[in-house]
N, C-alpha and C. Protein backbone atom coordinates (compact mmCIF):
# COMPACT_ATOMS: atom_id res chain seq x y z
N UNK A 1 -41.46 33.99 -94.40
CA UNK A 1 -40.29 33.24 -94.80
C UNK A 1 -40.18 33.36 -96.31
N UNK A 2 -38.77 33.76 -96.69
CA UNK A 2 -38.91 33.54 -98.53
C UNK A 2 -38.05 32.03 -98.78
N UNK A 3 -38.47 31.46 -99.97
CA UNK A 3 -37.97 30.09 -99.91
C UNK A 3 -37.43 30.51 -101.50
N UNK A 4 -35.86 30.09 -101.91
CA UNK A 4 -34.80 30.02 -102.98
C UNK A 4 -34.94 29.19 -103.73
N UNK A 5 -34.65 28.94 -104.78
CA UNK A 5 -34.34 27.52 -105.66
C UNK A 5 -33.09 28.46 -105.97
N UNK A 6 -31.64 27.87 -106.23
CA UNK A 6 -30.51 28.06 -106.97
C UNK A 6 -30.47 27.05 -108.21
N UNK A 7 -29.53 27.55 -108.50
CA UNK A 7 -29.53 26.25 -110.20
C UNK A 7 -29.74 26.76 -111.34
N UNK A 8 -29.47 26.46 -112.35
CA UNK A 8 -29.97 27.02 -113.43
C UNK A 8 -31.48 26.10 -114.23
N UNK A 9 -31.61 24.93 -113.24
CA UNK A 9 -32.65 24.01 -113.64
C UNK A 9 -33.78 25.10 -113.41
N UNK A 10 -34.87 24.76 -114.44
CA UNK A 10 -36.18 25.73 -114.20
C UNK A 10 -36.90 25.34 -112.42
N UNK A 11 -37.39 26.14 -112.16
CA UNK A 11 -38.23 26.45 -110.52
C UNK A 11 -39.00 25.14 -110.87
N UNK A 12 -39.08 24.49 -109.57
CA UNK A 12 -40.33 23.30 -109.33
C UNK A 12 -41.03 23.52 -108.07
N UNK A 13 -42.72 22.75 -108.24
CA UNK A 13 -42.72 22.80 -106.68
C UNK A 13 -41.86 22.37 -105.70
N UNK A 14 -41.87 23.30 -104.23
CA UNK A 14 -41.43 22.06 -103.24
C UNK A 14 -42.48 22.05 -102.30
N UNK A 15 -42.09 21.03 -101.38
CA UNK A 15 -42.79 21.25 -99.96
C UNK A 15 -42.45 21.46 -98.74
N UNK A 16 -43.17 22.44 -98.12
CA UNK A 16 -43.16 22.64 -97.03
C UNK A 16 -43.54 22.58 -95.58
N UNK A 17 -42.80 21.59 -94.89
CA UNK A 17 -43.16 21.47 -93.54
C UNK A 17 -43.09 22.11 -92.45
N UNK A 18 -43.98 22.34 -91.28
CA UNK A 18 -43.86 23.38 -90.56
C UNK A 18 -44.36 22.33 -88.92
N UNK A 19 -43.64 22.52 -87.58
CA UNK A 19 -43.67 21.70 -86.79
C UNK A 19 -43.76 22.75 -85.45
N UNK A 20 -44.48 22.71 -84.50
CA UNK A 20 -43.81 23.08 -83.40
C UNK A 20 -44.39 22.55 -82.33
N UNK A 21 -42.96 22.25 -81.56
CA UNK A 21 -42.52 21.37 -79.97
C UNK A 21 -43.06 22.38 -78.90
N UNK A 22 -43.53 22.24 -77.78
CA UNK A 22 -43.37 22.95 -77.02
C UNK A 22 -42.04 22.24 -75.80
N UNK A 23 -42.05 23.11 -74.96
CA UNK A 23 -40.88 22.73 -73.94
C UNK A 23 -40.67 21.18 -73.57
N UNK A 24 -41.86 20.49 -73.60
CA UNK A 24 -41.90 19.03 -73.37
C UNK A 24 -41.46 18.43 -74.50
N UNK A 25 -40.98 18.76 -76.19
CA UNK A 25 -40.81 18.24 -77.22
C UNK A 25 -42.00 17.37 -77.44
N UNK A 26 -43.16 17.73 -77.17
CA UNK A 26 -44.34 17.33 -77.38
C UNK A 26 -45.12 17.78 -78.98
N UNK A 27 -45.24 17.54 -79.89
CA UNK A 27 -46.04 18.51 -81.27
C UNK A 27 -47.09 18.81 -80.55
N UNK A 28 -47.48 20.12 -81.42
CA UNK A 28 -48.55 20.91 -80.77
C UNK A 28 -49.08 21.51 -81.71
N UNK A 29 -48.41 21.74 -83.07
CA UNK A 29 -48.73 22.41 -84.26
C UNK A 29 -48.21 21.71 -85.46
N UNK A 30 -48.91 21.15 -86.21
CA UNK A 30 -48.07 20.17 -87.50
C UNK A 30 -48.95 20.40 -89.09
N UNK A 31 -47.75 21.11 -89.91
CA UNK A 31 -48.88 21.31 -91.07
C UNK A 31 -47.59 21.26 -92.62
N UNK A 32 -48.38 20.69 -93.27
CA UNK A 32 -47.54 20.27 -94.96
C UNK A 32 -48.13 20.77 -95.68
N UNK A 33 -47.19 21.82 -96.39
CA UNK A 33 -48.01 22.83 -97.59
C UNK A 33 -47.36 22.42 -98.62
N UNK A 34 -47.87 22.50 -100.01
CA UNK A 34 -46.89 22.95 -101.52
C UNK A 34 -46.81 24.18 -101.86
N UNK A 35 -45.92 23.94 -102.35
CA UNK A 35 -45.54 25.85 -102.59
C UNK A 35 -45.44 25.66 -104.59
N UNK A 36 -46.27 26.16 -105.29
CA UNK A 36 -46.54 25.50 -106.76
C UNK A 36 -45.21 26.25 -107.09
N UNK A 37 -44.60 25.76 -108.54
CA UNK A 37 -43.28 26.17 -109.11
C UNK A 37 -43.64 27.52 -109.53
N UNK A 38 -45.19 28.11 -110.04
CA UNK A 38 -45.72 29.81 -110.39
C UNK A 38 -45.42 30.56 -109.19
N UNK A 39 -45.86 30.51 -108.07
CA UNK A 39 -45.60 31.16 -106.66
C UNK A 39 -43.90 31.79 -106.96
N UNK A 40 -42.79 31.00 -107.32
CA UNK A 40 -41.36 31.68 -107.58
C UNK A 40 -41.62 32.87 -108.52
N UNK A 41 -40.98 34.05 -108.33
CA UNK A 41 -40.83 35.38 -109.07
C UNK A 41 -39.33 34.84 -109.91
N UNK A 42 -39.27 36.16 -110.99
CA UNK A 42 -37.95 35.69 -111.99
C UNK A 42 -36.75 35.35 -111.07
N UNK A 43 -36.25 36.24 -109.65
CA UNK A 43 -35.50 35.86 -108.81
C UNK A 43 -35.29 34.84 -108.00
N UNK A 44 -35.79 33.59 -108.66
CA UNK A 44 -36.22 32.46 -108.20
C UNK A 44 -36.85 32.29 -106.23
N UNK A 45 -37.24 33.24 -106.11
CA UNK A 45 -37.83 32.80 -104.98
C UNK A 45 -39.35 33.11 -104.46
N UNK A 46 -39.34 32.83 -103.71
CA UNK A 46 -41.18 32.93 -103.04
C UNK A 46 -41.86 32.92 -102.06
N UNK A 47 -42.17 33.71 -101.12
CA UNK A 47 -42.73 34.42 -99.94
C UNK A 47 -44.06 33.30 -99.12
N UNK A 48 -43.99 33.03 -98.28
CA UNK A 48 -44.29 32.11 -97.73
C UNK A 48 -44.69 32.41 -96.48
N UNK A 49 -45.79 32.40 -95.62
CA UNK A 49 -46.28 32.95 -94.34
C UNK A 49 -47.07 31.58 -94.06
N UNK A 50 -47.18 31.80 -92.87
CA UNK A 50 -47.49 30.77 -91.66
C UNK A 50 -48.06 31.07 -90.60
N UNK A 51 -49.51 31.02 -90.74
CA UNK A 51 -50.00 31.83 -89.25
C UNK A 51 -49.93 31.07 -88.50
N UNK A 52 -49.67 31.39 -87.46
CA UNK A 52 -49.17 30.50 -85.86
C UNK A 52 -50.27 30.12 -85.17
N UNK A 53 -50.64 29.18 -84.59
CA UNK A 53 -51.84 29.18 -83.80
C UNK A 53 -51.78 29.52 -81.85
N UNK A 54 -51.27 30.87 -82.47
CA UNK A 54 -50.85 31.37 -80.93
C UNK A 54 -51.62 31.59 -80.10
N UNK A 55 -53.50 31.04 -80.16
CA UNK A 55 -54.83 31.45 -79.32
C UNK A 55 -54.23 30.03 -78.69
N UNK A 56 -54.00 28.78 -79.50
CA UNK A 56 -54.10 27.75 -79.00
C UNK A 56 -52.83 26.99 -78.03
N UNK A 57 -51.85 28.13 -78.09
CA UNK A 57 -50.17 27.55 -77.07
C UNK A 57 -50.35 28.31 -76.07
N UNK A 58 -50.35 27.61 -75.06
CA UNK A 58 -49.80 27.85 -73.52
C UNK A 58 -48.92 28.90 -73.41
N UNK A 59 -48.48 29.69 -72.48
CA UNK A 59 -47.31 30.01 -71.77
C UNK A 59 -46.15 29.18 -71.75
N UNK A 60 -45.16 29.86 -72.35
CA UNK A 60 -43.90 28.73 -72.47
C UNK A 60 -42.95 28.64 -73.93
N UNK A 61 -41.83 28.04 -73.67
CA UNK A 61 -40.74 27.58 -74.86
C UNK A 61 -41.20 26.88 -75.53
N UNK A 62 -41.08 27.50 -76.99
CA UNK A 62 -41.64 26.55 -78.07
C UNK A 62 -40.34 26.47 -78.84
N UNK A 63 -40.43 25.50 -80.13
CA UNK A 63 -39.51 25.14 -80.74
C UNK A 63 -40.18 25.28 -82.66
N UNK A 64 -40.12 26.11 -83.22
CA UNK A 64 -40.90 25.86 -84.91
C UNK A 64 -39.69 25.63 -85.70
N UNK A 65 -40.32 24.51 -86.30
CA UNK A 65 -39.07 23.82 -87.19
C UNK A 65 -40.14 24.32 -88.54
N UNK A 66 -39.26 24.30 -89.66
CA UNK A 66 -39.75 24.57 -91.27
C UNK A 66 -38.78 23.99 -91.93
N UNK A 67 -38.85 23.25 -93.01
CA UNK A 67 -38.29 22.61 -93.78
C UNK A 67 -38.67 22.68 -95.15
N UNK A 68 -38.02 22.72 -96.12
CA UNK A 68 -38.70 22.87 -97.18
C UNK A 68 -37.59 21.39 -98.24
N UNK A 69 -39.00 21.32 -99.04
CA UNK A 69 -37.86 19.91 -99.54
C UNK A 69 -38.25 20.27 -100.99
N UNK A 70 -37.49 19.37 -102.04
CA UNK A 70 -37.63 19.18 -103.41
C UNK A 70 -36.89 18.00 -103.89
N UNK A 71 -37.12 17.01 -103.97
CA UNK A 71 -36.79 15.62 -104.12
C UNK A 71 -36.13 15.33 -103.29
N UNK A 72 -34.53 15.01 -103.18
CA UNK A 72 -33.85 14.70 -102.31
C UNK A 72 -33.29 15.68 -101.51
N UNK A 73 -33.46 17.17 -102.24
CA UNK A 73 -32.54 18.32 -101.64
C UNK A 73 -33.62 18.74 -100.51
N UNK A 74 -33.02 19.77 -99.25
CA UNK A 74 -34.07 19.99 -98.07
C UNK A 74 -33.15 20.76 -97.51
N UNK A 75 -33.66 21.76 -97.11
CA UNK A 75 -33.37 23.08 -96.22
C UNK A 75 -34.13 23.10 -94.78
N UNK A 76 -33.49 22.89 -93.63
CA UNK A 76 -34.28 23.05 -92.66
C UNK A 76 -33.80 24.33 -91.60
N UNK A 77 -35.15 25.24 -91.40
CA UNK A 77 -34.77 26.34 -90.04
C UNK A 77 -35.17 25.67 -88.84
N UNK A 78 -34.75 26.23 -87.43
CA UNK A 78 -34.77 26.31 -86.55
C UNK A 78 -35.26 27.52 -85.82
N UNK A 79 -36.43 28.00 -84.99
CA UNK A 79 -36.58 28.80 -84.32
C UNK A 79 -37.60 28.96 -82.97
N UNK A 80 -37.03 29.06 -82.16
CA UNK A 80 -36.88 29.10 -80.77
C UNK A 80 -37.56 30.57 -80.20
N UNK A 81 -38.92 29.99 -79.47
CA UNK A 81 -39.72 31.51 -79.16
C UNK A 81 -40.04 31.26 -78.18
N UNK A 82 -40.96 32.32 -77.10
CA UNK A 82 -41.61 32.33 -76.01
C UNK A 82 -42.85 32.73 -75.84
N UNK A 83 -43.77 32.00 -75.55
CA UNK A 83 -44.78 32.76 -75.30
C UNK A 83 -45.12 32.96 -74.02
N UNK A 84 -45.38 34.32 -73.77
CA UNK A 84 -45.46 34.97 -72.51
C UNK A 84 -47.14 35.02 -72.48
């Protein structure tokens, strides 16, 4: 995932939340990272990976939410997978 700052305000940390539901909307995976304001390149953004704990999910519809926040502002994805 790459994460943006727009603005002409200088880069700050944000944080990042990472969630995933399985088919029951049950959590099954829950983790809060910082992403430091150095991590941003001059193009204000910054590359961001997330290893999945795919030894530990069942067979089945999952749901991974990511959010990334910086005071009041917050960007949230949505993505919808299967594990076979």
């Amino acid at each position: 995932m790459r994460v943006y700052q727009g603005g002409r305000e200088p880069v700050a940390a944000v944080t990042l939340s990472s969630r995933i539901l399985d088919g029951r909307n049950a959590t099954v995976f829950e983790t809060v990272e910082s992403v430091a304001a150095d991590r941003f390149s001059p193009a204000r953004s910054a590359d961001y990976s997330l290893p999945l704990p795919l030894a530990r999910l069942k067979p089945g519809p999952y749901l991974l939410t990511m959010e990334v926040r910086q005071g009041t502002l917050a960007s949230r994805r949505d993505v919808r997978f299967t594990l076979q």
